[in-house]
C-alpha atoms as a PDB file:
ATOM      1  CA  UNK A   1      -2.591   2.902  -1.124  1.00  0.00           C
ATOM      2  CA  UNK A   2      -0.568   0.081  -0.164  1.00  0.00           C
ATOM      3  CA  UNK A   3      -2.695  -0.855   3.089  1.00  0.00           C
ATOM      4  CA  UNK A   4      -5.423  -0.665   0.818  1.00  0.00           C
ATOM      5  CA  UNK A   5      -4.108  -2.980  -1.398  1.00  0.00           C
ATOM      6  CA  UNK A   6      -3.047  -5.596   0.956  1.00  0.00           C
ATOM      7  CA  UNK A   7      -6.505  -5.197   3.084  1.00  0.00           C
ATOM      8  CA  UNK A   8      -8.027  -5.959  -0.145  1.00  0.00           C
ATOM      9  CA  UNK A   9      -5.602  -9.042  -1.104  1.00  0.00           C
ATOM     10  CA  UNK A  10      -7.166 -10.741   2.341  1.00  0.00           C
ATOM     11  CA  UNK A  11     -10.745  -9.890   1.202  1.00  0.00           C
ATOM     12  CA  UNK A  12     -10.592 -10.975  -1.887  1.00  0.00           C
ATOM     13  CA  UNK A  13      -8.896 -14.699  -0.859  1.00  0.00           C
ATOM     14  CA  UNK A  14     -12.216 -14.621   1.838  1.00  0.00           C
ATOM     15  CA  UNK A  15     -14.616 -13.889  -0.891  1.00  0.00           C
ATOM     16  CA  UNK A  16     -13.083 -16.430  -3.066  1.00  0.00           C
ATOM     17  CA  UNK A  17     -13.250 -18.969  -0.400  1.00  0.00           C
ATOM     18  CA  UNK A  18     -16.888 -18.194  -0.064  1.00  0.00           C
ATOM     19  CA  UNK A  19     -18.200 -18.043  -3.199  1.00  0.00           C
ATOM     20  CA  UNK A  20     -16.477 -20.024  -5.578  1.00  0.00           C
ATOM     21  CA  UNK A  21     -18.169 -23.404  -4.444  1.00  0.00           C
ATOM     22  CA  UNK A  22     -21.519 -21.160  -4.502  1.00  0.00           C
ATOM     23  CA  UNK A  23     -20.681 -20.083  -8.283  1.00  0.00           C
ATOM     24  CA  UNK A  24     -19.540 -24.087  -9.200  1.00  0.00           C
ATOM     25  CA  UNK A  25     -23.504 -24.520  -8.014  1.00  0.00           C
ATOM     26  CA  UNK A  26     -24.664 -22.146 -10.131  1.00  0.00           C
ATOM     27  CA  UNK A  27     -22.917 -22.883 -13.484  1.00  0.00           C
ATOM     28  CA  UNK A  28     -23.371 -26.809 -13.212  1.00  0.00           C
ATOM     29  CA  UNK A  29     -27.469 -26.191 -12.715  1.00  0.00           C
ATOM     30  CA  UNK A  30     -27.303 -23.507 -15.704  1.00  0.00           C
ATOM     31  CA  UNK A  31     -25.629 -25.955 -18.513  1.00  0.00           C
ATOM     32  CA  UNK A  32     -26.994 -29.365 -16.608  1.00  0.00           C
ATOM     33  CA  UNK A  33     -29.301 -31.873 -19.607  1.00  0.00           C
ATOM     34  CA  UNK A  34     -33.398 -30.099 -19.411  1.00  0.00           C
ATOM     35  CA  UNK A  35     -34.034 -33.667 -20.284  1.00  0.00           C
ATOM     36  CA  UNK A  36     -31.923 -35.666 -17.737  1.00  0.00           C
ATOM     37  CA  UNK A  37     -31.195 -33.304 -15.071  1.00  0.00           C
ATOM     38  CA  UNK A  38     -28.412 -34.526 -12.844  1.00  0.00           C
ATOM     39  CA  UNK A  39     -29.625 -32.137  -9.974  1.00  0.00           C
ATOM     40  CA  UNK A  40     -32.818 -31.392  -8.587  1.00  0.00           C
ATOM     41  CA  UNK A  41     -31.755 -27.948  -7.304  1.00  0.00           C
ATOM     42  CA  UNK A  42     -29.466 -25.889  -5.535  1.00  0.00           C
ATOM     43  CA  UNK A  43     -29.509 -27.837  -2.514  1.00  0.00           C
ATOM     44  CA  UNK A  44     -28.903 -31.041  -4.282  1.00  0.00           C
ATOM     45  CA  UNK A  45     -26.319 -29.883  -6.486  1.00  0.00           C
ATOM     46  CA  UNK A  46     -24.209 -28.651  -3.316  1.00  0.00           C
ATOM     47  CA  UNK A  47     -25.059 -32.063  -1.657  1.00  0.00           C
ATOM     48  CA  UNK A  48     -23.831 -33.925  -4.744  1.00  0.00           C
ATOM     49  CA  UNK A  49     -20.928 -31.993  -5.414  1.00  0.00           C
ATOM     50  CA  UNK A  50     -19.199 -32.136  -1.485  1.00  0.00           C
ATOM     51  CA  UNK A  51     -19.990 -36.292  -1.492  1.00  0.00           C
ATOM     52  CA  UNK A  52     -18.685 -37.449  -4.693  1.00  0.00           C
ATOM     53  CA  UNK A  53     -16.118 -34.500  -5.967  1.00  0.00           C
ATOM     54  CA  UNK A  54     -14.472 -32.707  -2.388  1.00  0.00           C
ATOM     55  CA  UNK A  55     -11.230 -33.255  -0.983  1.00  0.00           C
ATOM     56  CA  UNK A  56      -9.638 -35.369  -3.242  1.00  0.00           C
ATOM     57  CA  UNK A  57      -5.875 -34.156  -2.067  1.00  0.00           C
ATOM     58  CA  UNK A  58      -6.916 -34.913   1.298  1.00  0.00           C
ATOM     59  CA  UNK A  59      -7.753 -38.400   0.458  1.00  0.00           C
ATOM     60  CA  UNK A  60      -5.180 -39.107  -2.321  1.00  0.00           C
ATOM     61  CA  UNK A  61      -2.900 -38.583   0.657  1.00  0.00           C
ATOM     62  CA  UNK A  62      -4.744 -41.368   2.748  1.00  0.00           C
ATOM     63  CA  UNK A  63      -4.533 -41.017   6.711  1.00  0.00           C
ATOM     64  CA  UNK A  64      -6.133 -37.466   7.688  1.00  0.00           C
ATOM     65  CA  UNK A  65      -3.095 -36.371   9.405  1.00  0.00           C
ATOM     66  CA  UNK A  66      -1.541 -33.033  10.375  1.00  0.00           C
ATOM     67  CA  UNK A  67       0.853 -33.385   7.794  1.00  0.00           C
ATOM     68  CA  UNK A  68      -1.640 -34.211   5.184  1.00  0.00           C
ATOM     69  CA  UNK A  69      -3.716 -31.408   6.048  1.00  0.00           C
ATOM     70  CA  UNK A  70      -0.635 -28.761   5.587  1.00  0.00           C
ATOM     71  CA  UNK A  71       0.169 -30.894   2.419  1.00  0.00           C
ATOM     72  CA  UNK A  72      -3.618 -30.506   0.814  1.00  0.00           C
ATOM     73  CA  UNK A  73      -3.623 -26.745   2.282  1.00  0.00           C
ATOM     74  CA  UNK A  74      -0.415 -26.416   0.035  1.00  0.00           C
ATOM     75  CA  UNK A  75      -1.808 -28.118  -2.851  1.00  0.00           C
ATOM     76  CA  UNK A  76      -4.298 -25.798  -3.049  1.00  0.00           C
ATOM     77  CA  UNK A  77      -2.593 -22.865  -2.936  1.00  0.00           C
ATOM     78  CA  UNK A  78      -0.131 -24.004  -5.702  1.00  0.00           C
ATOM     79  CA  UNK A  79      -2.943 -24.619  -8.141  1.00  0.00           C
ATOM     80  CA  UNK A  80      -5.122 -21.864  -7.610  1.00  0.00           C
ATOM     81  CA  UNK A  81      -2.194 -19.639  -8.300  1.00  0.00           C
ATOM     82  CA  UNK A  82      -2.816 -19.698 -12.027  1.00  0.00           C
ATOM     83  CA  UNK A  83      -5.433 -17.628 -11.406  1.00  0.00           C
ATOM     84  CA  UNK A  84      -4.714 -16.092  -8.714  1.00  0.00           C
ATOM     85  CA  UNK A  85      -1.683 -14.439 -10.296  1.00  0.00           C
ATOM     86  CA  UNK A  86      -3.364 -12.790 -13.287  1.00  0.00           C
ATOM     87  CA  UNK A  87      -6.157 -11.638 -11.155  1.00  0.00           C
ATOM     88  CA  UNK A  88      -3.633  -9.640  -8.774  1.00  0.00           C
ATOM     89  CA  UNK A  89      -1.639  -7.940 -11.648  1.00  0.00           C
ATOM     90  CA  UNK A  90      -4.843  -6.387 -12.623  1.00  0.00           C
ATOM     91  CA  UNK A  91      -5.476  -5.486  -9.630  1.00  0.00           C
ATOM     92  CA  UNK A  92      -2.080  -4.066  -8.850  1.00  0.00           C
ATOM     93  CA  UNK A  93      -2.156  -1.837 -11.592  1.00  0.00           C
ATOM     94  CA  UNK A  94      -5.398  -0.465 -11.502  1.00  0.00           C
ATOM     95  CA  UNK A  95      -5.110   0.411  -7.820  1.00  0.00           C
ATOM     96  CA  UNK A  96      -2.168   1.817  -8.345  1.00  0.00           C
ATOM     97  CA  UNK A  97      -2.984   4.391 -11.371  1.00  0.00           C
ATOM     98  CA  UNK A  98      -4.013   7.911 -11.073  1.00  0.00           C
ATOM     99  CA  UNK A  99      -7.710   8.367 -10.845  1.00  0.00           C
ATOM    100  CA  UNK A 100      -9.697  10.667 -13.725  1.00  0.00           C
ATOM    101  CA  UNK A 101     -10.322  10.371 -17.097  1.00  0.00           C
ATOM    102  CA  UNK A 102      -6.817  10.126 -18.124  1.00  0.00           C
ATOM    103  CA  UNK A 103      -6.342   6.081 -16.837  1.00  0.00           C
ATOM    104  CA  UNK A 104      -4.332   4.104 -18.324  1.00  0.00           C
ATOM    105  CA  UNK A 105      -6.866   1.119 -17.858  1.00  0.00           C
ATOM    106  CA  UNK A 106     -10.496   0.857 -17.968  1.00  0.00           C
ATOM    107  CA  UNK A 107     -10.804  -2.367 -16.008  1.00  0.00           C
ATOM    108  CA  UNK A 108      -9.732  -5.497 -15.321  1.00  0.00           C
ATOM    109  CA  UNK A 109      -9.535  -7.500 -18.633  1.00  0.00           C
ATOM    110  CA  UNK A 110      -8.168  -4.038 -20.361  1.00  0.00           C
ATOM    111  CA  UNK A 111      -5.082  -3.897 -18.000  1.00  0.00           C
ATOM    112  CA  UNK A 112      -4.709  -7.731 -18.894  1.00  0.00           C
ATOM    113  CA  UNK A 113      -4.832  -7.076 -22.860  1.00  0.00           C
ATOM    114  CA  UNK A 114      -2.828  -4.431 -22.781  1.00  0.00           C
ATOM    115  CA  UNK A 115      -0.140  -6.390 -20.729  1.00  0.00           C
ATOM    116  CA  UNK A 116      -0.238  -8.929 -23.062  1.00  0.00           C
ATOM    117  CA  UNK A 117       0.466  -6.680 -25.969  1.00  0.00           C
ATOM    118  CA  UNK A 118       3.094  -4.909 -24.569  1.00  0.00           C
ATOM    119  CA  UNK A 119       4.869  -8.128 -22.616  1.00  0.00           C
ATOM    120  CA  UNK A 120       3.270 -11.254 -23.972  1.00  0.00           C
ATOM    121  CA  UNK A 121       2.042 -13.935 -21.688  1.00  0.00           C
ATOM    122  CA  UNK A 122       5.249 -13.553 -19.483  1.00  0.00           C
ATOM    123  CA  UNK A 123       4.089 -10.003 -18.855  1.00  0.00           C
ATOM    124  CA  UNK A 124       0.597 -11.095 -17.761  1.00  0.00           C
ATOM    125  CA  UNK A 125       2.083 -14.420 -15.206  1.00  0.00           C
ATOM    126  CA  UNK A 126       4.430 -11.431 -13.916  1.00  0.00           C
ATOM    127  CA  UNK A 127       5.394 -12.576 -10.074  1.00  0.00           C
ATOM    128  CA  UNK A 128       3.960 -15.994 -10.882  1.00  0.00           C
ATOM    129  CA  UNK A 129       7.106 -17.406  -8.980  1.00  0.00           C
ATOM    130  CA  UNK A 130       6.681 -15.070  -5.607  1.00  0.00           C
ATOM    131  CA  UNK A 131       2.597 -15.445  -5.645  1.00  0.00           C
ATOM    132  CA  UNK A 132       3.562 -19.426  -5.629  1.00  0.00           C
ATOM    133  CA  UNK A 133       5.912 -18.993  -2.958  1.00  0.00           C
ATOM    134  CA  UNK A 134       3.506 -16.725  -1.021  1.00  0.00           C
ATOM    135  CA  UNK A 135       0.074 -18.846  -1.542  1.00  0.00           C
ATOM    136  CA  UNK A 136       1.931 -22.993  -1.580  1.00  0.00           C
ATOM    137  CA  UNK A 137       2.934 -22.568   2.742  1.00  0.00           C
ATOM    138  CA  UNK A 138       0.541 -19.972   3.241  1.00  0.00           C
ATOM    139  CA  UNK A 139      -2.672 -22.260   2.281  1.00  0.00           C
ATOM    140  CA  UNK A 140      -0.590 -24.642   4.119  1.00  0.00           C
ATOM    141  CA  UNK A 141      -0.651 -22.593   7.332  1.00  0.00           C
ATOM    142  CA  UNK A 142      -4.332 -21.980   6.777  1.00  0.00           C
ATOM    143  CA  UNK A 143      -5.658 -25.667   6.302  1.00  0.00           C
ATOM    144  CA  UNK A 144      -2.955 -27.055   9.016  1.00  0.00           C
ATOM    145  CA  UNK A 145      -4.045 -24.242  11.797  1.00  0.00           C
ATOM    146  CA  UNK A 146      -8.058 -24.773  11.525  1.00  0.00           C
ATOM    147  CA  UNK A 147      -7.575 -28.245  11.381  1.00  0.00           C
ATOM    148  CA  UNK A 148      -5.407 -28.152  14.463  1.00  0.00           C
ATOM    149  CA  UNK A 149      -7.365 -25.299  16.536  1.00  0.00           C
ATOM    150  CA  UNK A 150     -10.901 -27.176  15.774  1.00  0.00           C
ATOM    151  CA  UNK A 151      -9.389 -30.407  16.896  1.00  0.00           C
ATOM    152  CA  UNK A 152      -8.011 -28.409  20.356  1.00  0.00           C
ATOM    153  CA  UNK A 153     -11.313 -26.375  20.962  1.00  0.00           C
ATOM    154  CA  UNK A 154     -13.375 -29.989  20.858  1.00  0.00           C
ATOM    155  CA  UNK A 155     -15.944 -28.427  17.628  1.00  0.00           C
ATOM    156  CA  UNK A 156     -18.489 -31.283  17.473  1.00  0.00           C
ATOM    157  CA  UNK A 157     -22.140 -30.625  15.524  1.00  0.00           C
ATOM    158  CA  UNK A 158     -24.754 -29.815  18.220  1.00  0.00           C
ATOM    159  CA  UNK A 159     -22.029 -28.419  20.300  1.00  0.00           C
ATOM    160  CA  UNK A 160     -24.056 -24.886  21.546  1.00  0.00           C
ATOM    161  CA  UNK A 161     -20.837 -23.327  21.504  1.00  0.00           C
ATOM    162  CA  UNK A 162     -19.646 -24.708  17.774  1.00  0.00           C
ATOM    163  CA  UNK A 163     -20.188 -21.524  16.486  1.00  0.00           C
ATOM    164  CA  UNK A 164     -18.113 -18.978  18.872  1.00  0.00           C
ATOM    165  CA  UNK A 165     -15.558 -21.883  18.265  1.00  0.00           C
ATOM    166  CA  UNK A 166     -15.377 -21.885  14.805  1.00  0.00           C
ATOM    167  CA  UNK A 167     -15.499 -18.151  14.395  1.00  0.00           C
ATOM    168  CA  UNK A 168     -12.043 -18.565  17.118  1.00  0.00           C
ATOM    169  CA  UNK A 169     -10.813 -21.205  14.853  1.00  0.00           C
ATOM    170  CA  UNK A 170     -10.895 -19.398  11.736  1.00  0.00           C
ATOM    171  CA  UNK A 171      -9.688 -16.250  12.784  1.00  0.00           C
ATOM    172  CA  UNK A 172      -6.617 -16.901  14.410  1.00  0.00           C
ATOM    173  CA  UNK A 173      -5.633 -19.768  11.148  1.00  0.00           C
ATOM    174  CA  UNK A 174      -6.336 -16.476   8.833  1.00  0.00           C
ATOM    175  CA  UNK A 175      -3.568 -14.259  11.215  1.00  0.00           C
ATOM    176  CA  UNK A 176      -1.333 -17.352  10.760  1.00  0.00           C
ATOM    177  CA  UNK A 177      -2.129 -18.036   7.587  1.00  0.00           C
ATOM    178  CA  UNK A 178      -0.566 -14.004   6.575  1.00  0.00           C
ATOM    179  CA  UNK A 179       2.134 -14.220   9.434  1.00  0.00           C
ATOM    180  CA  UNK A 180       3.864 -16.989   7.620  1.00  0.00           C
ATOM    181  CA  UNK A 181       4.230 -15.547   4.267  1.00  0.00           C
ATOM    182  CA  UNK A 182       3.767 -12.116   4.686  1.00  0.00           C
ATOM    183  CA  UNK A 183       7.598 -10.894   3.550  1.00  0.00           C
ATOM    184  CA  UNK A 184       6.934 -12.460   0.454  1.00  0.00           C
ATOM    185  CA  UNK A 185       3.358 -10.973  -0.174  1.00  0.00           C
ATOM    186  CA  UNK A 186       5.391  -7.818   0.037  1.00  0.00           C
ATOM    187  CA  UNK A 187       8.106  -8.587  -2.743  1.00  0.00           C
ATOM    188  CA  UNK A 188       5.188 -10.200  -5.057  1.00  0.00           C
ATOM    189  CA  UNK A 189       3.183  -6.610  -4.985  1.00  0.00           C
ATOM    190  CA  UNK A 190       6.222  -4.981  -5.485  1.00  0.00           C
ATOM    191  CA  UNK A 191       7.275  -7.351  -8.568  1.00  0.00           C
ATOM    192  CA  UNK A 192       3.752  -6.282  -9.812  1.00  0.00           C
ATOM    193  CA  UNK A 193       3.722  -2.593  -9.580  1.00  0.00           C
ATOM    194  CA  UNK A 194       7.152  -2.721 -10.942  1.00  0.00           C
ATOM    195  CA  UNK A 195       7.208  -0.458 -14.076  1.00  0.00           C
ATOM    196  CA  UNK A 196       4.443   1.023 -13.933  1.00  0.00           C
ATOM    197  CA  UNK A 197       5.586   4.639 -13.262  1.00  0.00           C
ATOM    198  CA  UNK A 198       8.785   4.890 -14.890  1.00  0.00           C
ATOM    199  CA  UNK A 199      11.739   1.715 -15.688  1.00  0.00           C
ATOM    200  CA  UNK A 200      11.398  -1.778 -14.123  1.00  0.00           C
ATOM    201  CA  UNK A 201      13.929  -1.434 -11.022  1.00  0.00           C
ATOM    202  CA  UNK A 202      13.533  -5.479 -10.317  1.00  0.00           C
ATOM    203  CA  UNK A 203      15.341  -8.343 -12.105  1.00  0.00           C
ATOM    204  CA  UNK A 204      14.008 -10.599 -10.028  1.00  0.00           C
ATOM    205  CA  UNK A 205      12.532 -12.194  -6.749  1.00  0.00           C
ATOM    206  CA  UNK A 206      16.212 -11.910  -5.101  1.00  0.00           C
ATOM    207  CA  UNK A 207      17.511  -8.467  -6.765  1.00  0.00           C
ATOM    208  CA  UNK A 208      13.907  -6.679  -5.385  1.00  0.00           C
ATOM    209  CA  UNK A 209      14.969  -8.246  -2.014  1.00  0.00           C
ATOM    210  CA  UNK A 210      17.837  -6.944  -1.302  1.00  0.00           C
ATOM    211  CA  UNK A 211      17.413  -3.738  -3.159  1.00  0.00           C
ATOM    212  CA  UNK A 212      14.142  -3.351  -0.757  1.00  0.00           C
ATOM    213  CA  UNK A 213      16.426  -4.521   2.378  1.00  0.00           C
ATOM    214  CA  UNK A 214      18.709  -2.039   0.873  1.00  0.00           C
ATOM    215  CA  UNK A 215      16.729   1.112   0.952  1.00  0.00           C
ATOM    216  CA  UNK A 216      14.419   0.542   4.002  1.00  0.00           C
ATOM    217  CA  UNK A 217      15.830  -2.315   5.980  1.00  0.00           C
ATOM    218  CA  UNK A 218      14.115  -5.507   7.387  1.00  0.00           C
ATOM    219  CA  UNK A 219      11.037  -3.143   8.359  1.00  0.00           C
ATOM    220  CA  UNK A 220       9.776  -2.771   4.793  1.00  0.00           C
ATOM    221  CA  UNK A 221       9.076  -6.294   4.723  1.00  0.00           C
ATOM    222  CA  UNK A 222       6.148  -6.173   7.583  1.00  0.00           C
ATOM    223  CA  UNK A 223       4.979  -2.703   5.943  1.00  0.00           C
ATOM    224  CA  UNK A 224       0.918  -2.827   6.041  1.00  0.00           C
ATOM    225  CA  UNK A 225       0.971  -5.724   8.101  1.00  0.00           C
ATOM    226  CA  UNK A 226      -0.947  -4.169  11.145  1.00  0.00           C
ATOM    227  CA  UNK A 227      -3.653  -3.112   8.943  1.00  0.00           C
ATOM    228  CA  UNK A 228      -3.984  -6.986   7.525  1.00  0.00           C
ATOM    229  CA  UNK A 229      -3.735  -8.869  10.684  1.00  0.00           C
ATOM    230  CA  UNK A 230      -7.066  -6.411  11.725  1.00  0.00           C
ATOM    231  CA  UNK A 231      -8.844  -7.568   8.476  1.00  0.00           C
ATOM    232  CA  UNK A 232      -7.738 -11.048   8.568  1.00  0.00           C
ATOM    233  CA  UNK A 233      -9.157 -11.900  11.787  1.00  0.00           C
ATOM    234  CA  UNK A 234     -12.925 -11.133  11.259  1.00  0.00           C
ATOM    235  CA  UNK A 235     -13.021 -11.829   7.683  1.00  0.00           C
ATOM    236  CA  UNK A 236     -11.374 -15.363   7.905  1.00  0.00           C
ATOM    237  CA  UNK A 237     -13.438 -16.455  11.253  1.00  0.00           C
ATOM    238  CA  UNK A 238     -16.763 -15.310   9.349  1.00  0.00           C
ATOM    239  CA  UNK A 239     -15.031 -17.820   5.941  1.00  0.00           C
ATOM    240  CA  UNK A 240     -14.529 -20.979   7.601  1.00  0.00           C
ATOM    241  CA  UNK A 241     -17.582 -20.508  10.317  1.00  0.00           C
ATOM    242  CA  UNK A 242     -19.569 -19.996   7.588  1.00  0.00           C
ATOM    243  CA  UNK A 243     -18.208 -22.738   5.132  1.00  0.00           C
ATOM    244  CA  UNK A 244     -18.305 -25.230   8.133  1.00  0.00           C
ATOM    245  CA  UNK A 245     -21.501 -24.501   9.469  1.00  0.00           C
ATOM    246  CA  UNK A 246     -23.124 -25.152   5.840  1.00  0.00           C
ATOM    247  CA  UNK A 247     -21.002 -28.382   5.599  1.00  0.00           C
ATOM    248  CA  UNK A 248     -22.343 -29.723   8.714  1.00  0.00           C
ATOM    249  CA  UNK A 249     -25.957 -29.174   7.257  1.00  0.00           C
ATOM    250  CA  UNK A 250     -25.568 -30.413   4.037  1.00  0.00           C
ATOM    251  CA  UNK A 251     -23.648 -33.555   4.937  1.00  0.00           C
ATOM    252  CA  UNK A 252     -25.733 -34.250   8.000  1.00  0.00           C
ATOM    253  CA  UNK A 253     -24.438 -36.758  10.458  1.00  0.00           C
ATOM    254  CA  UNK A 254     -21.488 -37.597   8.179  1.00  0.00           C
ATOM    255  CA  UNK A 255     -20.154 -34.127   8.601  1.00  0.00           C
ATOM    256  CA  UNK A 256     -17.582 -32.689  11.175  1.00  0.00           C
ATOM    257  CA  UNK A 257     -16.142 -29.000  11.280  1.00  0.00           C
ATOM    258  CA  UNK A 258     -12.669 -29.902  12.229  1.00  0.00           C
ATOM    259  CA  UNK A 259     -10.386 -32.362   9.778  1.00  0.00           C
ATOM    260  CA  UNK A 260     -12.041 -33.097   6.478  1.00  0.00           C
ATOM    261  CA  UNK A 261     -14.440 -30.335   6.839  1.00  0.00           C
ATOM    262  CA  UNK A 262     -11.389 -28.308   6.436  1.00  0.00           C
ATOM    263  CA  UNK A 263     -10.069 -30.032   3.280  1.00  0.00           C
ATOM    264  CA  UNK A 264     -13.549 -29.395   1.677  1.00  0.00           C
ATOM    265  CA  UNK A 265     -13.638 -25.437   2.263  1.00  0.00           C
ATOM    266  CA  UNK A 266     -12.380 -25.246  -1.334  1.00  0.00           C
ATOM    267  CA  UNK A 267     -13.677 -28.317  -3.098  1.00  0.00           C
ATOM    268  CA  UNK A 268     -12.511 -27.020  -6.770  1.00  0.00           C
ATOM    269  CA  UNK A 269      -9.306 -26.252  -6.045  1.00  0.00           C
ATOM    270  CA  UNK A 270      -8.413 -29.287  -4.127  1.00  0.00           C
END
C-alpha cells in the first residue's frame, strides 16, 4: 500500500506538470469576452500565455543562472504546496481505508469536509510544514538538474537527437529530483496517515522522526524508494520531453529546451 502510494505521489506531480498549463488553456478560452475575444483558439491562447505570462521567477531573478534556476525550481515548489498539501491528505486517507461499503470516505472532497469538521482548517493543511520542506529543494533539484543536463547534452531545436536527449534529461532530474528529499516524503505520508486507525502517535515533524528512527532505524526512511526511482525515470523523461518539445513549437525560433524552457514547464506556478 505504501509503494502504491508513493508510485502514485510521482504520477500525480507528472500529470500535474502536464496538464495544468493544458487546463489554464482551457478555462481562459471558456470564460474569455464572445464579443472581444482575447484568443483566437487553443493554439493562440498557449502562444499568448508562454510570451507574456511564463517564468516570471526566472526573470524577477535577472541573469539565467544555475543558481537562479534552483531558486525559481524552489519557488515553485513552495507555492504550489497550498494545494498540493490538501490534495495529498485526501489522498492519504482514502488509499489508506479499508475497501467495501463500509468506507469511511466517499471521495476526495468528502475526506476533506469531514477533516474539516472534525479538525478545522489545521486538520485539512495537516503536514503542510514537511510537504514544504519536501517540495521547496525538491522542485529545486528538478529545475536545477534539467537545466544543467540539457546544457551538458548540447539540446538545440533541429538537433535529430533533441528528443532521446531530452527524454535523458528529464529522467535522470526526476531520480534527483526524489533522491534529494525522499526522507522527508516519508515523514510527510506518515504525518498524514497519522490517526487514522487508532490515536495520533506524532506531535510533530521531529517527534515522528525519531520515533520512526526509533522503531526501524535509518532504513525506514528509504522504504518504497526502489519502487519510485523505477516510476520516476520514465514518467519524468516523457514530462519535460514532452513540455519542451511543445515549447520549442509554439515559441518557434525564440525557443530553447535547456534554461528558460525549463523555468516555463510550469508557467502558473512560477
Amino acid at each position: 500500500m505504501a509503494l502504491d502510494f508513493l508510485a502514485g505521489c510521482a504520477g500525480g506531480v507528472a500529470g500535474v506538470l502536464v496538464g495544468h498549463p493544458f487546463d489554464t488553456v482551457k478555462v481562459r478560452l471558456q470564460v474569455q469576452s464572445v464579443e472581444k475575444p482575447q484568443y483566437r483558439g487553443t493554439l493562440h491562447c498557449f502562444q499568448s500565455i508562454i510570451k507574456q505570462e511564463s517564468g516570471n521567477t526566472l526573470r524577477a531573478l535577472g541573469r539565467d543562472s544555475p543558481l537562479n534556476q534552483f531558486l525559481a525550481g524552489a519557488a515553485a515548489g513552495a507555492i504550489q504546496c497550498v494545494i498540493c498539501c490538501p490534495m495529498e491528505l485526501a489522498k492519504t486517507r482514502l488509499q489508506l481505508q479499508d475497501a467495501g461499503p463500509a468506507r469511511t470516505y466517499r471521495g476526495s472532497l468528502d475526506c476533506l469536509a469531514q477533516i474539516y469538521r472534525r479538525e478545522g482548517l489545521r486538520g485539512v493543511n495537516r503536514g503542510m510544514a514537511s510537504t514544504l520542506l519536501r517540495e521547496t529543494p525538491s522542485f529545486g533539484v528538478y529545475f536545477l538538474s534539467y537545466d544543467v543536463l540539457t546544457r551538458a547534452l548540447g539540446c538545440e531545436p533541429g538537433d535529430r537527437l533533441l528528443v532521446p536527449k531530452l527524454l535523458l534529461a528529464g529522467g535522470t532530474s526526476g531520480i534527483l529530483s526524489w533522491l534529494s528529499t525522499y526522507p522527508v516524503d516519508v515523514v510527510k505520508s506518515r504525518l498524514q496517515a497519522d490517526g487514522l486507525r487508532g490515536a495520533p502517535r506524532y506531535q510533530g515533524i521531529l517527534d515522528c522522526v525519531s520515533q520512526s528512527y526509533r522503531a526501524e532505524g535509518w532504513r525506514v526512511f528509504t522504504r518504497g524508494l526502489a519502487s519510485t526511482l523505477l516510476r520516476a525515470f520514465p514518467v519524468n523523461a516523457a514530462t519535460f520531453a514532452t513540455v519542451t518539445v511543445v515549447l520549442t513549437y509554439a515559441r518557434g525560433e525564440e525557443a530553447r529546451p535547456e534554461g528558460e524552457a525549463v523555468a516555463l514547464a510550469q508557467p502558473s506556478s512560477l
